[in-house]
PDB file of N, CA and C in Angstrom:
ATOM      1  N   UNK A   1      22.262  26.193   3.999  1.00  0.00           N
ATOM      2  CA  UNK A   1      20.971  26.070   3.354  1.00  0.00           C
ATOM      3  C   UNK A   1      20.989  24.983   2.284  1.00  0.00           C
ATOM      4  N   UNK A   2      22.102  24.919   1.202  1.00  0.00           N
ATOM      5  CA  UNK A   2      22.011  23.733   0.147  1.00  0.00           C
ATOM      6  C   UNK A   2      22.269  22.562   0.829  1.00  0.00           C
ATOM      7  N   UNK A   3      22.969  22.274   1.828  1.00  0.00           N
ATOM      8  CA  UNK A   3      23.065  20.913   2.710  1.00  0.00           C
ATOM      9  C   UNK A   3      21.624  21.017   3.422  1.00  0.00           C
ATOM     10  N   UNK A   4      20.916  21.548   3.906  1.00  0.00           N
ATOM     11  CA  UNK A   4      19.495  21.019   4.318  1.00  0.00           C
ATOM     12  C   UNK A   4      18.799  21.088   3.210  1.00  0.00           C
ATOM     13  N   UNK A   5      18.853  21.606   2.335  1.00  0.00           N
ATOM     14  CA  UNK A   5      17.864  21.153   1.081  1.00  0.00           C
ATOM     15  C   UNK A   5      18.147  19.682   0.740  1.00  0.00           C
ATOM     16  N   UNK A   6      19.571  19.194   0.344  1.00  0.00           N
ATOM     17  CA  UNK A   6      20.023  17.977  -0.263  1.00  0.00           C
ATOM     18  C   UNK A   6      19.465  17.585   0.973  1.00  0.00           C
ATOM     19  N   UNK A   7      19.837  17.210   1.774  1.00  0.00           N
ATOM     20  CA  UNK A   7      19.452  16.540   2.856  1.00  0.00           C
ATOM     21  C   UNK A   7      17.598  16.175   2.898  1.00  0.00           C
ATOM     22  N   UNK A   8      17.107  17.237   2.827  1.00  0.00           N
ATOM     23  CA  UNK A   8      15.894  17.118   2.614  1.00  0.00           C
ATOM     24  C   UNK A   8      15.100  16.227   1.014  1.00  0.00           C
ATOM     25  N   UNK A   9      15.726  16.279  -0.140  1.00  0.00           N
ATOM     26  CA  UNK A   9      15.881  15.709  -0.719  1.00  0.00           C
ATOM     27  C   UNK A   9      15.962  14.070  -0.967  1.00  0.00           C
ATOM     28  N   UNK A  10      17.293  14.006  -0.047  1.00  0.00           N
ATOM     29  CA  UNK A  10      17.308  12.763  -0.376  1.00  0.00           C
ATOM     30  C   UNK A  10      16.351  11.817   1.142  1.00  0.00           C
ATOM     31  N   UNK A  11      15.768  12.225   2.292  1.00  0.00           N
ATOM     32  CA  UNK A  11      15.056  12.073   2.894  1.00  0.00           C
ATOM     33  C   UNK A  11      13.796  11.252   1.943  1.00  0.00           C
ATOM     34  N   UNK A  12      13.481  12.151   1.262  1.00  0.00           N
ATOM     35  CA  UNK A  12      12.279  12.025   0.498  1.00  0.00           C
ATOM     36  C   UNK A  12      12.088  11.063  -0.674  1.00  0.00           C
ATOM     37  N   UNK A  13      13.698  10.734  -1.299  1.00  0.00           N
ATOM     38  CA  UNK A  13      14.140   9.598  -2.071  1.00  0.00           C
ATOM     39  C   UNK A  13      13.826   8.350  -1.590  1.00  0.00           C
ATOM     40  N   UNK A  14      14.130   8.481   0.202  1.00  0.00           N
ATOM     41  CA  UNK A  14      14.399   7.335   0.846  1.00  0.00           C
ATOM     42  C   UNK A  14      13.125   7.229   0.913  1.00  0.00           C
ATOM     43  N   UNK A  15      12.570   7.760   1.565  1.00  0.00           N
ATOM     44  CA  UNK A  15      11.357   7.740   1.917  1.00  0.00           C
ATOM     45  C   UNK A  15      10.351   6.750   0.868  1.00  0.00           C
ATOM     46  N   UNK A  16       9.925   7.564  -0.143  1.00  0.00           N
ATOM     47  CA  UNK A  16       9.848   7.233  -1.036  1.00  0.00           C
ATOM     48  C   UNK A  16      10.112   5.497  -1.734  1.00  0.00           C
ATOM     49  N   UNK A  17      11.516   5.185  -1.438  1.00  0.00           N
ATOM     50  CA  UNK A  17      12.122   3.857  -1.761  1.00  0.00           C
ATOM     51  C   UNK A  17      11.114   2.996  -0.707  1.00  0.00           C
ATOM     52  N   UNK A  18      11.100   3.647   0.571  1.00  0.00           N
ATOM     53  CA  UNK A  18      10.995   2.273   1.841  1.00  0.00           C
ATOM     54  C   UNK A  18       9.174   2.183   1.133  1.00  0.00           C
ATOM     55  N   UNK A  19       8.845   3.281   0.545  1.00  0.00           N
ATOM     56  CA  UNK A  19       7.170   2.709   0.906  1.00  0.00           C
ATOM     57  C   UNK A  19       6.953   2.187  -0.836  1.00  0.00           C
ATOM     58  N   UNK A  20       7.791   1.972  -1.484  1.00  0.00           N
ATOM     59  CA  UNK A  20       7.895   0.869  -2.399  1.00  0.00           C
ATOM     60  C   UNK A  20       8.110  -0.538  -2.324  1.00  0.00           C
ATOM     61  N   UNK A  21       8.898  -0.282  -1.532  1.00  0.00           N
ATOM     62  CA  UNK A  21       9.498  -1.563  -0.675  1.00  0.00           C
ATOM     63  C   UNK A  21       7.924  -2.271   0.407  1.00  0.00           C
ATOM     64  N   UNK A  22       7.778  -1.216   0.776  1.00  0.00           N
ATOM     65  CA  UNK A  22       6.740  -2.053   1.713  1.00  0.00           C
ATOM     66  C   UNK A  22       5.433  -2.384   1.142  1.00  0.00           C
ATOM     67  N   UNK A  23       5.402  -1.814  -0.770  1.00  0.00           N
ATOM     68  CA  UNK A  23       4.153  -1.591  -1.493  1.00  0.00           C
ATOM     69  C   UNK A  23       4.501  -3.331  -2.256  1.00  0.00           C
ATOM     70  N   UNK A  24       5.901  -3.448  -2.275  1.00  0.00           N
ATOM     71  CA  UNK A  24       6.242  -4.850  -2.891  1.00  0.00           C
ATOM     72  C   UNK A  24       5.901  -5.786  -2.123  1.00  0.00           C
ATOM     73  N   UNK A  25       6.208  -6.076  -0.739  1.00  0.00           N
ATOM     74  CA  UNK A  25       6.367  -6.680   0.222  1.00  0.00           C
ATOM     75  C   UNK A  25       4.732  -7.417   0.421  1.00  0.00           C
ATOM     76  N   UNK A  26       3.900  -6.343   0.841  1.00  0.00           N
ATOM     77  CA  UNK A  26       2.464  -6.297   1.016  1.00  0.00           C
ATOM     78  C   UNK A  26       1.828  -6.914  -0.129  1.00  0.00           C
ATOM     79  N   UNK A  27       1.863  -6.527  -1.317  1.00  0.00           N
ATOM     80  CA  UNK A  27       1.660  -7.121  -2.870  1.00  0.00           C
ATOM     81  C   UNK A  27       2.566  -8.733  -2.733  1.00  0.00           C
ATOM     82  N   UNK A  28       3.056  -8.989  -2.512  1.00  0.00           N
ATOM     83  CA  UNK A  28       3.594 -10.551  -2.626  1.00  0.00           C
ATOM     84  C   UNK A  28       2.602 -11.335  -1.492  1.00  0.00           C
ATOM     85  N   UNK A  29       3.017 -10.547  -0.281  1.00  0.00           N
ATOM     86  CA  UNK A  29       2.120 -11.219   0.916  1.00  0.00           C
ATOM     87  C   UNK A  29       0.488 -11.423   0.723  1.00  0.00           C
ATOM     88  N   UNK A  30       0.289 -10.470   0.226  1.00  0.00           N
ATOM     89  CA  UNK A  30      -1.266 -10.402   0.048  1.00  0.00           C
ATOM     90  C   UNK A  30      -1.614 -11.792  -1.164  1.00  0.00           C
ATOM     91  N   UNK A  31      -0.600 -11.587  -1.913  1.00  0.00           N
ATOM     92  CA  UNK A  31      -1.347 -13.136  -3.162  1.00  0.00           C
ATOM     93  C   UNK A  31      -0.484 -14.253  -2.394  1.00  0.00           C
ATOM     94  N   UNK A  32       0.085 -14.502  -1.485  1.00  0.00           N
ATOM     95  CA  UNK A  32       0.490 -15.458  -1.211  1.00  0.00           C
ATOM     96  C   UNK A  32      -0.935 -16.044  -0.264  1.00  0.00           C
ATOM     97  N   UNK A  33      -1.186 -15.066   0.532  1.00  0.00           N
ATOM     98  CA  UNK A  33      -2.743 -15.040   1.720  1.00  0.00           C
ATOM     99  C   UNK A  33      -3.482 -15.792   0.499  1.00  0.00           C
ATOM    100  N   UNK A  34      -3.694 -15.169  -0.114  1.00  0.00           N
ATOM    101  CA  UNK A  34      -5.355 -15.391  -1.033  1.00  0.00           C
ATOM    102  C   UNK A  34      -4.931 -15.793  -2.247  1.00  0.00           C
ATOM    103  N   UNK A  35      -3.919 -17.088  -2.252  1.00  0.00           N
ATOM    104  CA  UNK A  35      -3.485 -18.199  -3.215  1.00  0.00           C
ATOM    105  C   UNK A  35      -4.005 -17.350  -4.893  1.00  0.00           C
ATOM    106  N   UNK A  36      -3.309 -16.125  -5.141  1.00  0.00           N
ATOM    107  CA  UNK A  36      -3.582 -15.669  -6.146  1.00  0.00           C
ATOM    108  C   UNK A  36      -1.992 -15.464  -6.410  1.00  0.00           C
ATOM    109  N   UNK A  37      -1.987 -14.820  -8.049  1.00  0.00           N
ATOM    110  CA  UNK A  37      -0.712 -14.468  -8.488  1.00  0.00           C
ATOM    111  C   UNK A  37      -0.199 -13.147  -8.433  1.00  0.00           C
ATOM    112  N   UNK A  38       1.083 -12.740  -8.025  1.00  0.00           N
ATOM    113  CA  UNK A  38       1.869 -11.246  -7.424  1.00  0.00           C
ATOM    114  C   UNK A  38       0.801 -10.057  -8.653  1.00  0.00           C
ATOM    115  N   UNK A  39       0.845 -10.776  -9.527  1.00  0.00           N
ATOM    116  CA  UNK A  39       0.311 -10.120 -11.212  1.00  0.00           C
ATOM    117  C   UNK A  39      -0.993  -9.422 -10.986  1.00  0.00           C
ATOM    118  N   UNK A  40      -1.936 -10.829 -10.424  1.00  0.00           N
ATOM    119  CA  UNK A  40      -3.479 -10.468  -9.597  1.00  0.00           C
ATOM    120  C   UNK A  40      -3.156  -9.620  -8.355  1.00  0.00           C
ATOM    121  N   UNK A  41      -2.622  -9.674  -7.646  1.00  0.00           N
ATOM    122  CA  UNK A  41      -2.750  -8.939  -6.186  1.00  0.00           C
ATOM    123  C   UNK A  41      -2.534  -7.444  -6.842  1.00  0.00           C
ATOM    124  N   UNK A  42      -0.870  -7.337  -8.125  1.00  0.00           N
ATOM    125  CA  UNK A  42      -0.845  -6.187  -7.967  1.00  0.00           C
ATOM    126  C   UNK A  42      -2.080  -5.379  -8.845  1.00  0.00           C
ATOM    127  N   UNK A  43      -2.827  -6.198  -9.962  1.00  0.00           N
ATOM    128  CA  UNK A  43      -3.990  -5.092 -10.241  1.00  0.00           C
ATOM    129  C   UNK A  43      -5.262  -5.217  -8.959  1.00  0.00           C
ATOM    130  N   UNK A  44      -5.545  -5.795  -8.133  1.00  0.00           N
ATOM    131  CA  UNK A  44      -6.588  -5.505  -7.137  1.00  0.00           C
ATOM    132  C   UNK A  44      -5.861  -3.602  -6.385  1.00  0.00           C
ATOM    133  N   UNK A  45      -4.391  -3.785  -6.095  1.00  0.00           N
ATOM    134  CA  UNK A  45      -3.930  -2.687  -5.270  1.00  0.00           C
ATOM    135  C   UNK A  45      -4.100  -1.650  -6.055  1.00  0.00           C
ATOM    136  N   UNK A  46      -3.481  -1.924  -7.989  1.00  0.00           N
ATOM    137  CA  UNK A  46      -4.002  -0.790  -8.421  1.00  0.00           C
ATOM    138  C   UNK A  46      -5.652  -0.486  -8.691  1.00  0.00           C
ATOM    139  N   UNK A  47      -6.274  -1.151  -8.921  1.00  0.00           N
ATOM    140  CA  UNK A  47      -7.612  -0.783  -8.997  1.00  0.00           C
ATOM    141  C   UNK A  47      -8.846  -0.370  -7.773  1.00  0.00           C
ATOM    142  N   UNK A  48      -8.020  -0.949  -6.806  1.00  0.00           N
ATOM    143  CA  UNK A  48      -8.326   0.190  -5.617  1.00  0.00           C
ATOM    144  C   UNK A  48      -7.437   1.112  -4.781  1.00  0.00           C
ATOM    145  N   UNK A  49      -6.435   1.524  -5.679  1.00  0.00           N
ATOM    146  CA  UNK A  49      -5.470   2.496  -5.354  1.00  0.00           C
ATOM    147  C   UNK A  49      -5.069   2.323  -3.629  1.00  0.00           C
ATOM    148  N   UNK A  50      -4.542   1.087  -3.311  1.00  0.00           N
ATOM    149  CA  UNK A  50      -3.867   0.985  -2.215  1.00  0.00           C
ATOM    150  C   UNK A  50      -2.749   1.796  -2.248  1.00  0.00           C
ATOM    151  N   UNK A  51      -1.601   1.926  -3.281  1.00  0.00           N
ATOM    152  CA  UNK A  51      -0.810   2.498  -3.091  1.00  0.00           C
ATOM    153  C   UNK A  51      -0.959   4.318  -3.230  1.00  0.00           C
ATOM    154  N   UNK A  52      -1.971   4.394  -2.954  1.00  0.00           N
ATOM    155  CA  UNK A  52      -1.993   5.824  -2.602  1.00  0.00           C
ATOM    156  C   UNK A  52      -2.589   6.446  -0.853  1.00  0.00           C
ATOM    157  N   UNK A  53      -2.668   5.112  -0.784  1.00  0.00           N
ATOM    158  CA  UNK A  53      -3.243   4.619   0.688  1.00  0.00           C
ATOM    159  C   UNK A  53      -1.794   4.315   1.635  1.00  0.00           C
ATOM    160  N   UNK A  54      -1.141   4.045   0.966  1.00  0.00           N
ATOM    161  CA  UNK A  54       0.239   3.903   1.540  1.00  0.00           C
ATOM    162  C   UNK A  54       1.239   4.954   1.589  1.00  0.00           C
ATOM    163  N   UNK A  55       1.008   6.027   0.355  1.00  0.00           N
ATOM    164  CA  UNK A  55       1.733   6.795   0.589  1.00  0.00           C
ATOM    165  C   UNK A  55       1.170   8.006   1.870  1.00  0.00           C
ATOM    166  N   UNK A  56      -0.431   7.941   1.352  1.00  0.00           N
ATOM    167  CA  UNK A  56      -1.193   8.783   2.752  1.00  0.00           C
ATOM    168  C   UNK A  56      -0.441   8.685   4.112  1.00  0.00           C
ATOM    169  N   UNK A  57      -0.701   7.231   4.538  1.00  0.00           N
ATOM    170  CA  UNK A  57      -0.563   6.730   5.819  1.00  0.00           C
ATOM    171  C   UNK A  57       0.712   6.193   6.414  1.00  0.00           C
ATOM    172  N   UNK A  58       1.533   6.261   5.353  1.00  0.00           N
ATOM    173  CA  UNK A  58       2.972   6.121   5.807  1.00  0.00           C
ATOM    174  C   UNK A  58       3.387   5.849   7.108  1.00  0.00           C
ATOM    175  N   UNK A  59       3.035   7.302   7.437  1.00  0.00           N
ATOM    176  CA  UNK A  59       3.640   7.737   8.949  1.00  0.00           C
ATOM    177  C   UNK A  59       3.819   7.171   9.707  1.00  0.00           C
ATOM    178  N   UNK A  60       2.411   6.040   9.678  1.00  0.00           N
ATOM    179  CA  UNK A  60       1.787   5.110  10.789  1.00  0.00           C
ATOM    180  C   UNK A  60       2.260   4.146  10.611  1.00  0.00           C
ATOM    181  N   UNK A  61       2.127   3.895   8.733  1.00  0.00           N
ATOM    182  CA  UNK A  61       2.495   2.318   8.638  1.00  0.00           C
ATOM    183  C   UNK A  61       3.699   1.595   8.328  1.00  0.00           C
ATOM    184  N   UNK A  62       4.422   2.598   8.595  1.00  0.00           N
ATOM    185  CA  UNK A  62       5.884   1.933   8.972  1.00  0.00           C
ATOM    186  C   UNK A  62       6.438   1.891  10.013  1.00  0.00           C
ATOM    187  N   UNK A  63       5.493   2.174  10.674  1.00  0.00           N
ATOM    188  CA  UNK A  63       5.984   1.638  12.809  1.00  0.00           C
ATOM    189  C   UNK A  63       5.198   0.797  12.712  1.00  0.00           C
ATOM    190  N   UNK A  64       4.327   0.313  12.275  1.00  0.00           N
ATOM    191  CA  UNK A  64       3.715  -1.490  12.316  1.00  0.00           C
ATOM    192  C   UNK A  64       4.211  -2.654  11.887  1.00  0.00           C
ATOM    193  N   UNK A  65       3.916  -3.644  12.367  1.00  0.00           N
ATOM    194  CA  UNK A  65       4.227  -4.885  11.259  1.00  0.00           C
ATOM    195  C   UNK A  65       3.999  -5.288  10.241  1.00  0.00           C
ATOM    196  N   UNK A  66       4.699  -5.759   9.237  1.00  0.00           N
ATOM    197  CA  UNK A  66       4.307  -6.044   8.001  1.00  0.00           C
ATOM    198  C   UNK A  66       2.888  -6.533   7.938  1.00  0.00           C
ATOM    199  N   UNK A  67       2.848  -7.327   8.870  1.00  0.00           N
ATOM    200  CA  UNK A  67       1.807  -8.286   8.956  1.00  0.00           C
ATOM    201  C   UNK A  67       0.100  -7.418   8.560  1.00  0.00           C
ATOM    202  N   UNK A  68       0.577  -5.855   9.673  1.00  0.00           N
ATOM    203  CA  UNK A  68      -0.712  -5.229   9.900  1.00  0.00           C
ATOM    204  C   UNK A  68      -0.776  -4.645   8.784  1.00  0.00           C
ATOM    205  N   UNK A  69       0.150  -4.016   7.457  1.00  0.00           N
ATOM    206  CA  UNK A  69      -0.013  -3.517   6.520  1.00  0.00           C
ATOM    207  C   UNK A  69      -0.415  -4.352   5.711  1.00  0.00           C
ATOM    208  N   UNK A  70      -0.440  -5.756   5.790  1.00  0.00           N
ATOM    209  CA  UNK A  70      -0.911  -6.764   4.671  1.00  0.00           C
ATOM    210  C   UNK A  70      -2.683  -6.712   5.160  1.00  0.00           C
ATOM    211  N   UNK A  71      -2.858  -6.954   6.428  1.00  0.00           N
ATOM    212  CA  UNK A  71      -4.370  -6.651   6.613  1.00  0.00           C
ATOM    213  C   UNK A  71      -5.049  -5.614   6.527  1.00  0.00           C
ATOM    214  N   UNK A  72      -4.317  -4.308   6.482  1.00  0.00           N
ATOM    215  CA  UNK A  72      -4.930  -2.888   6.530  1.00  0.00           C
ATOM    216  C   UNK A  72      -5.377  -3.316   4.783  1.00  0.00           C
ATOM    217  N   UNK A  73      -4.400  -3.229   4.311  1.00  0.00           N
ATOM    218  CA  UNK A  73      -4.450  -3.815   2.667  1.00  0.00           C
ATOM    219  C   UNK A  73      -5.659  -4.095   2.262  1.00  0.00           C
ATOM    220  N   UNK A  74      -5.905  -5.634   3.139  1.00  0.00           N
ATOM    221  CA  UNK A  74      -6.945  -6.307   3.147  1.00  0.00           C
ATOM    222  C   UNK A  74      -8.438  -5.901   3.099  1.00  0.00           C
ATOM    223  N   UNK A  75      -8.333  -5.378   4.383  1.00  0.00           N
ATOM    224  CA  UNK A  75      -9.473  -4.058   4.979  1.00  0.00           C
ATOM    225  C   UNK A  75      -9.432  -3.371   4.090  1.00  0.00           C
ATOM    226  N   UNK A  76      -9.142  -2.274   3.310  1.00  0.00           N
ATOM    227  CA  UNK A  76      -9.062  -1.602   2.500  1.00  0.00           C
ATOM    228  C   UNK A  76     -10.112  -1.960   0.580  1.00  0.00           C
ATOM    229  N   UNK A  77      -8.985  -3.246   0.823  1.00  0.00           N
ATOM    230  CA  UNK A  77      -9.940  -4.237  -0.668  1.00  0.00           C
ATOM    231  C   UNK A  77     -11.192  -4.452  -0.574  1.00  0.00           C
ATOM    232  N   UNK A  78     -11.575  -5.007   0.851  1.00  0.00           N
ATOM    233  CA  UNK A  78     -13.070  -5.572   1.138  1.00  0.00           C
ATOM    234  C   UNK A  78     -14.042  -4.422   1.379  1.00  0.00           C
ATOM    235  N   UNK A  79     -13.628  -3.476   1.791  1.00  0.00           N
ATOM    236  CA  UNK A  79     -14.276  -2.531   1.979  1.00  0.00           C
ATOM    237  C   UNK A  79     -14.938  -1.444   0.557  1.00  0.00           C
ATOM    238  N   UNK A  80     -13.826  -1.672  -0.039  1.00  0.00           N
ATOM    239  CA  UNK A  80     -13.887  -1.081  -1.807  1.00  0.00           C
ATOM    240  C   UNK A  80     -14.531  -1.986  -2.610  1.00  0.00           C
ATOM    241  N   UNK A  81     -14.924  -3.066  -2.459  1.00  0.00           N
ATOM    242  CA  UNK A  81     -15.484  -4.549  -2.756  1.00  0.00           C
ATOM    243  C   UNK A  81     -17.245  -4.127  -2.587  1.00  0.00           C
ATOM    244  N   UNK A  82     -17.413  -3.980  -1.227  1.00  0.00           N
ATOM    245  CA  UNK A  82     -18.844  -3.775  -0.678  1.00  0.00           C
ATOM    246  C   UNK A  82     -19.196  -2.514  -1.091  1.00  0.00           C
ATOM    247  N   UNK A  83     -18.565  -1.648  -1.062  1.00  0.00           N
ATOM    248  CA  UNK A  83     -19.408  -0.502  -1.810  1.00  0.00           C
ATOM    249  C   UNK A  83     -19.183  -0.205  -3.190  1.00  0.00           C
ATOM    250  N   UNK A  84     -19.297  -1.142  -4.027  1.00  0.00           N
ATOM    251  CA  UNK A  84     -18.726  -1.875  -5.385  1.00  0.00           C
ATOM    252  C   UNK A  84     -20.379  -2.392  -5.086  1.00  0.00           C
ATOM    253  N   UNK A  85     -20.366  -3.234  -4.599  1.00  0.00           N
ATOM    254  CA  UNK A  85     -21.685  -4.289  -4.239  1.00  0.00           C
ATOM    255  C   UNK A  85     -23.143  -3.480  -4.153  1.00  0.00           C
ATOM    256  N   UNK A  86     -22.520  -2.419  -3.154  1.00  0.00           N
ATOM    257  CA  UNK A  86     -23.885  -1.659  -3.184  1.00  0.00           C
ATOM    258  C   UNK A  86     -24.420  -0.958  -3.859  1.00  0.00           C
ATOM    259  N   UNK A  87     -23.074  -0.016  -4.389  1.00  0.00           N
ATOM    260  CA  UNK A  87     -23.540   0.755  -5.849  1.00  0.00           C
ATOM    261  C   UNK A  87     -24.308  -0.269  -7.252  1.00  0.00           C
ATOM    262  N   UNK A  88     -23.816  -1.376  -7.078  1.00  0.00           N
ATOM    263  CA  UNK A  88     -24.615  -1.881  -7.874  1.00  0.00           C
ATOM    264  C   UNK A  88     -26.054  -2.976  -7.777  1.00  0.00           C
ATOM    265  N   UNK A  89     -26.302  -2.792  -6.517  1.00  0.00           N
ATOM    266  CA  UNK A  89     -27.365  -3.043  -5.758  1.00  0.00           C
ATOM    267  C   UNK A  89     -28.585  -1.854  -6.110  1.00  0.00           C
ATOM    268  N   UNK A  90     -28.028  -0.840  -6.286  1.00  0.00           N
ATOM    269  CA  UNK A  90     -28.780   0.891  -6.371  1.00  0.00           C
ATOM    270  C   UNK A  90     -29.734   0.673  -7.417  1.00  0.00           C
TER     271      UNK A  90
END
């Protein structure tokens, strides 16, 4: 039982690490796309809480390519953008 707990544990460490890793990765890629600075990209992710979008969707988005997590990203911003737009359209 204490070896599947630790075990379970450190699963969740890792875990944890890779979708930092892929929260860094995505945050560099994304201001490199849209000639902004790592500094800018990373308050757009926090101010539309991508990285809670990453920890959600994990599951999925680490059997994809980097590539598709930099556009889900993307999708994600523009979409939080327009209904930004509309609420203040109201």
């Amino acid at each position: 039982m204490i070896n599947e707990t630790m075990s379970y544990v450190a699963d969740a460490g890792s875990v944890r690490r890779d979708i930092n890793l892929m929260t860094v990765y995505v945050t560099e890629s994304y201001a490199r796309r849209h000639g902004i600075s790592e500094s800018e990209a990373f308050n757009l992710f926090l101010r539309y809480s991508i990285n809670d979008y990453f920890h959600k969707y994990y599951g999925v988005l680490h059997t994809q390519d980097f590539d598709e997590d930099v556009f889900f990203a993307e999708d994600l911003i523009e979409r939080a953008k327009e209904r930004e737009l509309q609420g203040a359209n109201r």
